[in-house]
C-alpha atoms as a PDB file:
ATOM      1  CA  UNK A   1      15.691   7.726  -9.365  1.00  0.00           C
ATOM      2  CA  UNK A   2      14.292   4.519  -8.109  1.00  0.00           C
ATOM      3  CA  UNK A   3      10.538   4.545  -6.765  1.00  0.00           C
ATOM      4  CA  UNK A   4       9.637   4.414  -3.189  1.00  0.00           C
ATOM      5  CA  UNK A   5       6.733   1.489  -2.333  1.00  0.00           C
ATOM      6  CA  UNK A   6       5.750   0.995   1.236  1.00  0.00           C
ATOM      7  CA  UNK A   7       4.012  -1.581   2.377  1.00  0.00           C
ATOM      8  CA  UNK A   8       1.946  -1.618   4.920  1.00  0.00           C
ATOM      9  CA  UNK A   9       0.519  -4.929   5.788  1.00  0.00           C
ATOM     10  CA  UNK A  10       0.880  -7.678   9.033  1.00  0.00           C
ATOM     11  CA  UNK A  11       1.374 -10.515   6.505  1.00  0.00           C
ATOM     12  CA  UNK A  12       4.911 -11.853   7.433  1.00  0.00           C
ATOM     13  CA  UNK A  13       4.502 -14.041   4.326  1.00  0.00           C
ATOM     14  CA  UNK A  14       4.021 -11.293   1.878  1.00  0.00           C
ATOM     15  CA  UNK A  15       6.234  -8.687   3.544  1.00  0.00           C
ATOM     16  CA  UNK A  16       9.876 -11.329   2.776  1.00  0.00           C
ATOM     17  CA  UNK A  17       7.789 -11.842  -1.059  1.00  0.00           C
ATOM     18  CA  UNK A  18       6.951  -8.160  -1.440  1.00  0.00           C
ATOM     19  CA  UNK A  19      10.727  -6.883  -1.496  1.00  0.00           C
ATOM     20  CA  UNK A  20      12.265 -10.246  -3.405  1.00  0.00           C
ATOM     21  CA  UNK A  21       8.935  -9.720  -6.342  1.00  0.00           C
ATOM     22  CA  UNK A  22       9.928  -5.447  -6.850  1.00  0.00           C
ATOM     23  CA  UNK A  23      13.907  -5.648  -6.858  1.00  0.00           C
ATOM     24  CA  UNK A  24      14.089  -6.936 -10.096  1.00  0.00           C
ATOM     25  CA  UNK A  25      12.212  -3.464 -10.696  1.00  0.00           C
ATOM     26  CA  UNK A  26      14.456  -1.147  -9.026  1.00  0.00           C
ATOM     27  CA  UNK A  27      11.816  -0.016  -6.499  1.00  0.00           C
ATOM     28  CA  UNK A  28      13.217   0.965  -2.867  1.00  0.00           C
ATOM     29  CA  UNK A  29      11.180  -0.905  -0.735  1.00  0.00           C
ATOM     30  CA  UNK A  30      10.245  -0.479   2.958  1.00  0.00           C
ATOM     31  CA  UNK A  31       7.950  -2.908   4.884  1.00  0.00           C
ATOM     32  CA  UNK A  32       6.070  -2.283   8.008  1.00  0.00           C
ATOM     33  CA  UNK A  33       3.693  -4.659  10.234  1.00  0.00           C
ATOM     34  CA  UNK A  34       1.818  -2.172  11.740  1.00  0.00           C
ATOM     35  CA  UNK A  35       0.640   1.260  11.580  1.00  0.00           C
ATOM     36  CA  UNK A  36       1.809   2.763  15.202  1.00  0.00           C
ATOM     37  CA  UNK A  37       4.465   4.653  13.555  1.00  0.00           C
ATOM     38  CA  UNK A  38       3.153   5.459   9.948  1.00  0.00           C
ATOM     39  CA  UNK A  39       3.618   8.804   9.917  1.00  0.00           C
ATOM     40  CA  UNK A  40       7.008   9.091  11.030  1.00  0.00           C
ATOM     41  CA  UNK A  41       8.104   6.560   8.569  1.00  0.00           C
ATOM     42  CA  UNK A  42       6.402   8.382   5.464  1.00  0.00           C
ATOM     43  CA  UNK A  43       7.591  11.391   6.757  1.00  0.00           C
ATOM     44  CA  UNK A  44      11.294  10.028   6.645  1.00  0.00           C
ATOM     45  CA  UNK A  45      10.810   7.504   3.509  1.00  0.00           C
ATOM     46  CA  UNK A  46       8.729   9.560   1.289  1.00  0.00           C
ATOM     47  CA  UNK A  47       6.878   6.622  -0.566  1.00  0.00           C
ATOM     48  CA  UNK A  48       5.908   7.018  -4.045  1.00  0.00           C
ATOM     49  CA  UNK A  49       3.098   4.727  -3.380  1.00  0.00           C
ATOM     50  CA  UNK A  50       1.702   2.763  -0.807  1.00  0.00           C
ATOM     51  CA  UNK A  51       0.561  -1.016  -0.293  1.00  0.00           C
ATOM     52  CA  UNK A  52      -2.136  -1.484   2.362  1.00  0.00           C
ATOM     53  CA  UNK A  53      -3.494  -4.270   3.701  1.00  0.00           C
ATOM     54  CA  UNK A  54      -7.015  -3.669   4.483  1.00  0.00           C
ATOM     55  CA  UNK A  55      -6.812  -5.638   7.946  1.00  0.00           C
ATOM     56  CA  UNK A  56      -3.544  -5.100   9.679  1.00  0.00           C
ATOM     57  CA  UNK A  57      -3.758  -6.822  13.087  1.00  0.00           C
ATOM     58  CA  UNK A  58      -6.989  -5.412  14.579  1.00  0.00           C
ATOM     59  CA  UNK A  59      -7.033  -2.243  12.567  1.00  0.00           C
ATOM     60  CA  UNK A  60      -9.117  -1.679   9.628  1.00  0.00           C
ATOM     61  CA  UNK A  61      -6.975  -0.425   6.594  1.00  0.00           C
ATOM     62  CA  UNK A  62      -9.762   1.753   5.349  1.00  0.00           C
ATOM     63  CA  UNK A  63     -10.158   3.982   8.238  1.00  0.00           C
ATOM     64  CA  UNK A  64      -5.338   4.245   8.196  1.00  0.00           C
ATOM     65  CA  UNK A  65      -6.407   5.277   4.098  1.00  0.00           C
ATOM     66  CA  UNK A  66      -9.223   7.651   5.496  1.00  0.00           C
ATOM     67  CA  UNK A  67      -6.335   8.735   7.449  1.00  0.00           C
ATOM     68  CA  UNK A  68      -3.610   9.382   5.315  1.00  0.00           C
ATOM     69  CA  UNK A  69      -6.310  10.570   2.252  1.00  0.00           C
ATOM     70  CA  UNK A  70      -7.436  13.628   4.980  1.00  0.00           C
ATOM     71  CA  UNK A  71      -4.258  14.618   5.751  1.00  0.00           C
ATOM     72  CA  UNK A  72      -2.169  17.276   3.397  1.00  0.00           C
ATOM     73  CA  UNK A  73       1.083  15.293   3.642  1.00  0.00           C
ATOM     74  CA  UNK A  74      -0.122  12.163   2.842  1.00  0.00           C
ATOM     75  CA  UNK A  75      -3.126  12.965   0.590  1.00  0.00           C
ATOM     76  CA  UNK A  76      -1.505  12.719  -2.848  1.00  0.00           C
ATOM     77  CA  UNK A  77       0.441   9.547  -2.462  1.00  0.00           C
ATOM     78  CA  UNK A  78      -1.399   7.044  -4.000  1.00  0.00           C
ATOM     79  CA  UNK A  79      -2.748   4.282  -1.941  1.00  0.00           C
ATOM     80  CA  UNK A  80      -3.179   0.578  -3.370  1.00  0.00           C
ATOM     81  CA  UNK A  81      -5.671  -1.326  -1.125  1.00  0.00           C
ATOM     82  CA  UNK A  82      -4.702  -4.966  -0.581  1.00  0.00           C
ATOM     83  CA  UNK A  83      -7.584  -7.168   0.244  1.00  0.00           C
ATOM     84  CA  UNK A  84      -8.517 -11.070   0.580  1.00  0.00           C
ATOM     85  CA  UNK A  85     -11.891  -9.950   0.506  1.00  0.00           C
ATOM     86  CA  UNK A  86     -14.050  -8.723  -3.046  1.00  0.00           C
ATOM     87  CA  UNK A  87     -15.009  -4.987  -2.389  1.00  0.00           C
ATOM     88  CA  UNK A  88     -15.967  -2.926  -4.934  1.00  0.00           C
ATOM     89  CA  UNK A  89     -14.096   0.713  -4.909  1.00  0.00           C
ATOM     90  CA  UNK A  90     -17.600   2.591  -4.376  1.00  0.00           C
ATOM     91  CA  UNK A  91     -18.492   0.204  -1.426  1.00  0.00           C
ATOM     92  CA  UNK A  92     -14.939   0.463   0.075  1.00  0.00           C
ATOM     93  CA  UNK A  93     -15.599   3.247   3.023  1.00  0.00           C
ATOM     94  CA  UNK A  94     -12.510   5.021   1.822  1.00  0.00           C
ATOM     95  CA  UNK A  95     -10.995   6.903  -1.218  1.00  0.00           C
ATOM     96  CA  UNK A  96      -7.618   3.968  -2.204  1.00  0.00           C
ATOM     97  CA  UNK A  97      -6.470   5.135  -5.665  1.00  0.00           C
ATOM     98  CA  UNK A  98      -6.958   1.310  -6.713  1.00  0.00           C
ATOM     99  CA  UNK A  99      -7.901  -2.363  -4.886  1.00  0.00           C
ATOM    100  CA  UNK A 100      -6.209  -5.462  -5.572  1.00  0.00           C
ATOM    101  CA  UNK A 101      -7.850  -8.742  -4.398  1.00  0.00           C
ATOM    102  CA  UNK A 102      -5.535 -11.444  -2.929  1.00  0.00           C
ATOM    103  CA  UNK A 103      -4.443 -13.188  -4.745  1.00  0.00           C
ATOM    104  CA  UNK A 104      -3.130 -11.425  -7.183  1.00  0.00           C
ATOM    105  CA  UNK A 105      -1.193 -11.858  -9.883  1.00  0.00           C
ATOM    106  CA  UNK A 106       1.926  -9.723  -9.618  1.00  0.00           C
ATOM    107  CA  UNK A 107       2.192  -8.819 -12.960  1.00  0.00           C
ATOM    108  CA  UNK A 108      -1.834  -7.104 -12.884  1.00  0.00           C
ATOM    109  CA  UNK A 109      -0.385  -5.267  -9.041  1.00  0.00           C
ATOM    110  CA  UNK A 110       2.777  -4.224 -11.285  1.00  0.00           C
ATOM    111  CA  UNK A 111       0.220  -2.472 -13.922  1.00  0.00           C
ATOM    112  CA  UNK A 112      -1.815  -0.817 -11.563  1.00  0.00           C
ATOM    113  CA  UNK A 113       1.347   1.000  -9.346  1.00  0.00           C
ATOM    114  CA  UNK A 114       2.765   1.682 -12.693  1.00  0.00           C
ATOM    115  CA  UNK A 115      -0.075   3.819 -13.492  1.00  0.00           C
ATOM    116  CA  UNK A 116      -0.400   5.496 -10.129  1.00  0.00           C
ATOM    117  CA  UNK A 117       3.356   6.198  -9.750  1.00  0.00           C
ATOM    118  CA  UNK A 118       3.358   7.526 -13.870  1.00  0.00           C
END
């Protein structure tokens, strides 16, 4: 059974790369560019992981994470903090399961949802 990734993230750049970087991987992936309707779409897609930006539009990424970590149907799914800014995961203001810096290299973001998702 192929693993579920969504990303979460207002980058129009890296939402077309995203997809075209994972299928080679087998991973079903679902983008969104903003977080009005998170909930409904986890609730229907059931990600195995998620990718979130840490600023999507005006909305801080940490406080969506605070979010989703707080809530019982979203607390176990690991979240993967994307960020163009260095923050350290003790200084981050919310509990990601990992932060990756932009850029990245996608074979380093590969290793780290591999090991969240084992």
């Amino acid at each position: 059974m192929n693993k579920k990734i969504l990303i979460i993230d207002d980058d129009s750049e890296l939402q077309s790369v995203f997809p075209l970087l994972f299928q080679y991987r087998d991973f079903e992936v679902k983008s969104v560019l903003n977080i009005t309707d998170v909930e409904s779409v986890i609730k229907e897609f059931k990600p195995d992981l998620i990718l979130l930006d840490i600023w999507i539009g005006d909305i801080d990424g940490r406080i969506v994470c605070n979010y989703l970590k707080s809530h019982e149907e979203t607390a176990n799914i690991p979240i993967v903090l994307i960020s163009a800014v260095l923050i350290d995961i003790d200084d981050a203001h919310c509990r990601p399961d990992a932060i990756v810096q932009k850029p990245f290299e996608i074979e380093y973001l590969l290793e780290v949802m591999d090991e969240l998702m084992m």
